[in-house]
N, C-alpha and C. Protein backbone atom coordinates (compact mmCIF):
# COMPACT_ATOMS: atom_id res chain seq x y z
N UNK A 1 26.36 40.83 71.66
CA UNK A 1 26.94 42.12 71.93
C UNK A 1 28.24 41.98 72.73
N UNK A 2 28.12 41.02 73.69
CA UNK A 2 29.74 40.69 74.51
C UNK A 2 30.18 40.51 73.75
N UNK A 3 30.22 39.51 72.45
CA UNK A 3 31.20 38.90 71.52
C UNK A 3 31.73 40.02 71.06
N UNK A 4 31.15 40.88 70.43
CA UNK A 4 31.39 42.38 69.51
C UNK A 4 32.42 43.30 70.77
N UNK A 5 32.23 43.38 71.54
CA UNK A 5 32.71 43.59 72.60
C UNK A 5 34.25 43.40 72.85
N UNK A 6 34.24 41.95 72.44
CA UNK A 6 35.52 41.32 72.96
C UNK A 6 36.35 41.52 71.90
N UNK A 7 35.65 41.14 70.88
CA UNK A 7 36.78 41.53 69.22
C UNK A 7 37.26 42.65 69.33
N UNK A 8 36.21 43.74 69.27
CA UNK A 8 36.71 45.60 69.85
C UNK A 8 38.06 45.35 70.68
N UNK A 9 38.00 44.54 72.03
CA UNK A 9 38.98 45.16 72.90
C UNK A 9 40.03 44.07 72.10
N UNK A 10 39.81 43.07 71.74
CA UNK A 10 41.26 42.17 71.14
C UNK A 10 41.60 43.14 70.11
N UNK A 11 41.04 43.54 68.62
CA UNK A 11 41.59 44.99 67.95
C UNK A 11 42.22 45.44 68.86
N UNK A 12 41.81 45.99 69.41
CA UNK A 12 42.54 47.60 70.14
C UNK A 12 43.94 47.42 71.08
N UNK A 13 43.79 45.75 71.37
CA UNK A 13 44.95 45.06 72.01
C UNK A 13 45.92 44.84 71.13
N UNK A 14 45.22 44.01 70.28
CA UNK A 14 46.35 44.38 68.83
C UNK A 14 46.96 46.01 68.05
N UNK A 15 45.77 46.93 67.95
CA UNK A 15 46.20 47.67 67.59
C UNK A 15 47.57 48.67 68.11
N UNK A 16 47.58 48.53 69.89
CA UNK A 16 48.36 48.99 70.64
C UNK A 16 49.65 48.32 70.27
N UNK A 17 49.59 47.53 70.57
CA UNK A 17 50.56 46.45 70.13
C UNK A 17 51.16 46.62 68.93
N UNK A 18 50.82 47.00 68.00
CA UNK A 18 51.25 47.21 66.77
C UNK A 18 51.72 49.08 66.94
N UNK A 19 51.12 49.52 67.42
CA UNK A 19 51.97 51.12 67.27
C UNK A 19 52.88 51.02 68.14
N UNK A 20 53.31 50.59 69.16
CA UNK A 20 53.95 49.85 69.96
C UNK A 20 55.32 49.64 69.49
N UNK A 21 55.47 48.50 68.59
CA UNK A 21 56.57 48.37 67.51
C UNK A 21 56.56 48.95 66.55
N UNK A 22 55.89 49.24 66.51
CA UNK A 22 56.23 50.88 65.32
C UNK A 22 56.80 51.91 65.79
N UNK A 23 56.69 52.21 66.82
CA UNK A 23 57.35 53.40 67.42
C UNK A 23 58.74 52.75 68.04
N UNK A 24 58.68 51.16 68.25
CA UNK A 24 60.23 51.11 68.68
C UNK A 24 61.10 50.88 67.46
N UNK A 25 60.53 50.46 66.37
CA UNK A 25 61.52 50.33 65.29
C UNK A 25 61.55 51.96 64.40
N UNK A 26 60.63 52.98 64.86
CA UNK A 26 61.00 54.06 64.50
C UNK A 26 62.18 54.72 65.25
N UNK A 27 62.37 54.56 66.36
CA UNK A 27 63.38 54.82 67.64
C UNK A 27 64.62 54.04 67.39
N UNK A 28 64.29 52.76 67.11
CA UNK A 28 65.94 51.70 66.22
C UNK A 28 66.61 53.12 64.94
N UNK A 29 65.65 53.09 63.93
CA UNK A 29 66.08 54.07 62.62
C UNK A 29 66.70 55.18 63.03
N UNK A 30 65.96 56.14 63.98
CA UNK A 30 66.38 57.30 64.33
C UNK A 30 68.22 56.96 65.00
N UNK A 31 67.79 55.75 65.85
CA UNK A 31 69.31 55.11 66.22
C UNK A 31 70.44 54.96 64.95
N UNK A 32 69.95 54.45 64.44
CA UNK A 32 70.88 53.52 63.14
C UNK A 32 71.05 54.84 62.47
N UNK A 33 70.45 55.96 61.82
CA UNK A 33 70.83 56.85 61.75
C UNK A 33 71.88 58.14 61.83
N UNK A 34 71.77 58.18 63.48
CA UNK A 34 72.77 58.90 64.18
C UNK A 34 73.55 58.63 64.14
N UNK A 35 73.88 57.23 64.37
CA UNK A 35 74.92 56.12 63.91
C UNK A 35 76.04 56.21 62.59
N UNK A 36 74.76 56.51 61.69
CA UNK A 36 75.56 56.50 60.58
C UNK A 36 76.23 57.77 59.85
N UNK A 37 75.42 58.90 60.73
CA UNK A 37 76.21 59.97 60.70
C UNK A 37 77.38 61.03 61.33
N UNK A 38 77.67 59.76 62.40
CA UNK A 38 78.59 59.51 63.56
C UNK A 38 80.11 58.75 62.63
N UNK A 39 79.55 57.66 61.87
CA UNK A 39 80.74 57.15 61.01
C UNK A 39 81.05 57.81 59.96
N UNK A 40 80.31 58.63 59.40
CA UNK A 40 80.35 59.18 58.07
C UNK A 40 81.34 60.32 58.52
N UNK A 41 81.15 61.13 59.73
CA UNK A 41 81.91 62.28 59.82
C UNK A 41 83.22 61.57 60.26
N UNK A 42 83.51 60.31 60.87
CA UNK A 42 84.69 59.59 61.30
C UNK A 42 85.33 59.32 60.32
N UNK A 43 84.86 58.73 59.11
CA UNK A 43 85.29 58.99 58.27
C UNK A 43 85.97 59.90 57.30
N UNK A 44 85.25 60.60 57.03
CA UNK A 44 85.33 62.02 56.40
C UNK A 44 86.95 62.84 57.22
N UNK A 45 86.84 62.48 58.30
CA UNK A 45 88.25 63.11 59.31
C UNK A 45 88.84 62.24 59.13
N UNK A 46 88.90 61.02 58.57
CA UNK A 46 90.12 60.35 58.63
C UNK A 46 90.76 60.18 57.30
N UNK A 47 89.58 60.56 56.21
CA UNK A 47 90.50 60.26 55.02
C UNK A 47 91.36 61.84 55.18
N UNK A 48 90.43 63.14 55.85
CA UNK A 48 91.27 64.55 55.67
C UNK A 48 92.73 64.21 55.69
N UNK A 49 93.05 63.56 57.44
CA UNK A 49 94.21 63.14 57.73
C UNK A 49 95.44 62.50 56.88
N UNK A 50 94.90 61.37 56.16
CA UNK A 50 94.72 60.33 55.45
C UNK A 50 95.51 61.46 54.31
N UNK A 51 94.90 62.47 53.70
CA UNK A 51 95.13 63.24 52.57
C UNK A 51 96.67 64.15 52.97
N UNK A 52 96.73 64.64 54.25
CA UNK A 52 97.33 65.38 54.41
C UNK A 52 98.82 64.86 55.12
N UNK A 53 98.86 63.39 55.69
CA UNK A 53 99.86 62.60 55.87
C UNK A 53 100.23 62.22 54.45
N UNK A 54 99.32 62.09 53.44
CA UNK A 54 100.42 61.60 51.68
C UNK A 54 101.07 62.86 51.76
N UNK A 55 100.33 64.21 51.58
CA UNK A 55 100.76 65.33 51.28
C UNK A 55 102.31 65.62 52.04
N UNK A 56 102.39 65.31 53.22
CA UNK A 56 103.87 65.26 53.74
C UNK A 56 104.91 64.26 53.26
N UNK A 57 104.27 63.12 53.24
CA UNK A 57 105.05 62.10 52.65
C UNK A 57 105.39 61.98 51.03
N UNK A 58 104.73 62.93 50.49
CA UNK A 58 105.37 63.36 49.01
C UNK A 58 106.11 64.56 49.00
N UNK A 59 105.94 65.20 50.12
CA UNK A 59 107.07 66.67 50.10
C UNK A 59 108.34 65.89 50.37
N UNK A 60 108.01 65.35 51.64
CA UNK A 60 109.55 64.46 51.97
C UNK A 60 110.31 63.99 50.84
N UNK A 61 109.42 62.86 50.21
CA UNK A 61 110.36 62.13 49.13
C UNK A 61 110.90 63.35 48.01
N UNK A 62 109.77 64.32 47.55
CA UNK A 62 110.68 65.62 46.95
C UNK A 62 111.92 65.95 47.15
N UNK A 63 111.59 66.07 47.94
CA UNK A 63 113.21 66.99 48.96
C UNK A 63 114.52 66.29 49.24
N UNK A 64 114.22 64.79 49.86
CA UNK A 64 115.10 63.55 49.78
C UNK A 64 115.54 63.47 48.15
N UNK A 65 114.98 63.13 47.27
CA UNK A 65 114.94 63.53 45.82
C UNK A 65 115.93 64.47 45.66
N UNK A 66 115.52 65.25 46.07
CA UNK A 66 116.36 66.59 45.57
C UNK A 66 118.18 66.93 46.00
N UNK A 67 117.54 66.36 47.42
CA UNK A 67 119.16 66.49 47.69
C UNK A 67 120.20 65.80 47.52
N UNK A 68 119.64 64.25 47.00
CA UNK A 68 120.10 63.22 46.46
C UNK A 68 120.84 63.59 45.04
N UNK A 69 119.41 64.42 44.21
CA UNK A 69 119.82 64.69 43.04
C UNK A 69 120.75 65.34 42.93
N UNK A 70 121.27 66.72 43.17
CA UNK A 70 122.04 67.98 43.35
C UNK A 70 123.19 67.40 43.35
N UNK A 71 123.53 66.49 44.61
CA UNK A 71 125.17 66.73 44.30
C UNK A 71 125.55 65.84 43.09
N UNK A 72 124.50 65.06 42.29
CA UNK A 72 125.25 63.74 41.44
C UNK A 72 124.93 64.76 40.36
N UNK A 73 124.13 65.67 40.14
CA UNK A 73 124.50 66.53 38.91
C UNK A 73 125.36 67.52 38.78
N UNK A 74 125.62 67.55 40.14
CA UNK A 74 126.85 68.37 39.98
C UNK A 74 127.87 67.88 39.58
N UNK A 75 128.18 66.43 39.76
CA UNK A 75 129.29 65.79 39.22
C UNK A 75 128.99 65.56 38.11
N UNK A 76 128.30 65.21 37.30
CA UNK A 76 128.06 64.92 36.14
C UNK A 76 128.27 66.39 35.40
N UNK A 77 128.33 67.48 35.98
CA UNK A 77 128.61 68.22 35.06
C UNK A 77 129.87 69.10 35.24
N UNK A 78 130.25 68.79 36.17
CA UNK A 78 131.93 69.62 36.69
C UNK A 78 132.93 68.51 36.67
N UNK A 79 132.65 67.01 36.23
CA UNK A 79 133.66 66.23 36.74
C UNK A 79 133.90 65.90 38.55
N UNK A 80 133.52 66.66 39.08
CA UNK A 80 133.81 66.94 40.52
C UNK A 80 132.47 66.78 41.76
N UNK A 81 133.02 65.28 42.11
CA UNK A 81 131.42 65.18 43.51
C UNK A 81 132.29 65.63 44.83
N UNK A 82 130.90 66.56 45.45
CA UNK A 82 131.83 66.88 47.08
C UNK A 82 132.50 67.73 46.87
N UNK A 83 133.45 68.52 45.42
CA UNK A 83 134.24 69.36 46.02
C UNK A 83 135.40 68.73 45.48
N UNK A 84 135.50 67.72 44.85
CA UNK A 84 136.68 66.70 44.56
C UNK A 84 136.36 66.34 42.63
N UNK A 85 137.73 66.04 42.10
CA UNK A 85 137.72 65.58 40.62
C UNK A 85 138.29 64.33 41.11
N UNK A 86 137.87 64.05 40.06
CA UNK A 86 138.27 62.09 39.66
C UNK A 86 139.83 61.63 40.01
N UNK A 87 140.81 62.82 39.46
CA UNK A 87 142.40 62.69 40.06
C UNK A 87 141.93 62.52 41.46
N UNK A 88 141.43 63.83 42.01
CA UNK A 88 141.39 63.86 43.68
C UNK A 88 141.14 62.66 44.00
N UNK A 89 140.23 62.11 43.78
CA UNK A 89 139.45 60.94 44.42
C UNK A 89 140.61 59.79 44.18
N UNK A 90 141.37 59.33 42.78
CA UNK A 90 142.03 58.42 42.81
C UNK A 90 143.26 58.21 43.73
N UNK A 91 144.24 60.02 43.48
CA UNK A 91 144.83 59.67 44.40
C UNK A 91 144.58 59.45 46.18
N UNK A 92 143.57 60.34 46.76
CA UNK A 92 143.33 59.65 47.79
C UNK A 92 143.32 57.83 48.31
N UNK A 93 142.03 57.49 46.92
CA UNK A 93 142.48 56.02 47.12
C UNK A 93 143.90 55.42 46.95
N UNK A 94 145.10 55.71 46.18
CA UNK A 94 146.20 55.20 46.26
C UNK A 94 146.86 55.48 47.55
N UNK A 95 146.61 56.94 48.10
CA UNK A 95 147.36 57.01 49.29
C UNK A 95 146.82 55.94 50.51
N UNK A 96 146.10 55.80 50.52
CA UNK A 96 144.91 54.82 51.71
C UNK A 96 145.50 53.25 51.21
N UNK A 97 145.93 52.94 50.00
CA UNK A 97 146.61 51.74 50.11
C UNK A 97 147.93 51.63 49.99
N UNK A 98 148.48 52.32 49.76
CA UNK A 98 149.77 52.68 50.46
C UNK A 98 149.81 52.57 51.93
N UNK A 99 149.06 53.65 52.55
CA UNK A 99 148.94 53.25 54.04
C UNK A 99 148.82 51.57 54.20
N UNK A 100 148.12 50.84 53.98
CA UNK A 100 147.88 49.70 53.81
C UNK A 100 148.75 49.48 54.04
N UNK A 101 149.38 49.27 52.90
CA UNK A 101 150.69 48.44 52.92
C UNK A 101 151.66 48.39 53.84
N UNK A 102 151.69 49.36 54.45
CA UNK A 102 152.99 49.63 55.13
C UNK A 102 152.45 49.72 56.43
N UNK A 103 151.41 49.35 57.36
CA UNK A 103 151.03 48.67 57.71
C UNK A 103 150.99 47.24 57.64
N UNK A 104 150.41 46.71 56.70
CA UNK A 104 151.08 45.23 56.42
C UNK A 104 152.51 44.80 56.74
N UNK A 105 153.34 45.52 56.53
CA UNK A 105 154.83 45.63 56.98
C UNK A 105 155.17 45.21 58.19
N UNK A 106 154.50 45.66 59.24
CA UNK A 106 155.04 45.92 60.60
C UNK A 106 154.22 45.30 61.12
């Protein structure tokens, strides 16, 4: 009957023992868990960001685009970039080496 006795309390030593780590690796999960719904929302806010920094950085290049574009079609279709025709522009450059020159002179 001691023997029966002793097995009972070794079970029940074991059995403790065993809910024991069961309840701490239920307490790890509940951890690892929170955890992972701690990164998921970190995530989730960073691709938002993520979405809405392209979203500026494709308006920009639009617009850079655009203003780039405008004045070279305007020349392409008036002859005239800036406000100026192709005469304008040449003779300016002849006058500027003229200056040159006469500079060179002196």
């Amino acid at each position: 009957m001691a023997d029966a006795m002793s097995v009972s309390a070794n079970q029940r030593g074991r059995l403790m023992m065993s809910t024991e780590r069961l309840n701490e690796s239920s307490d790890r999960i509940k951890e690892s868990r929170r955890t992972m719904r701690e990164t998921e929302e970190l995530g989730v806010s960073i691709l938002q960001d993520l979405h809405q920094q392209r979203q500026s950085l494709l308006h920009a290049n639009d617009t850079v685009f655009l203003l780039l574009k405008v004045p070279y079609r305007h020349h392409l279709l008036t002859g005239k970039f800036e406000g100026k025709d192709e005469k304008e522009i040449n003779e300016e450059r002849r006058k500027k080496e003229q200056v040159k020159e006469i500079k060179m002179l002196f």
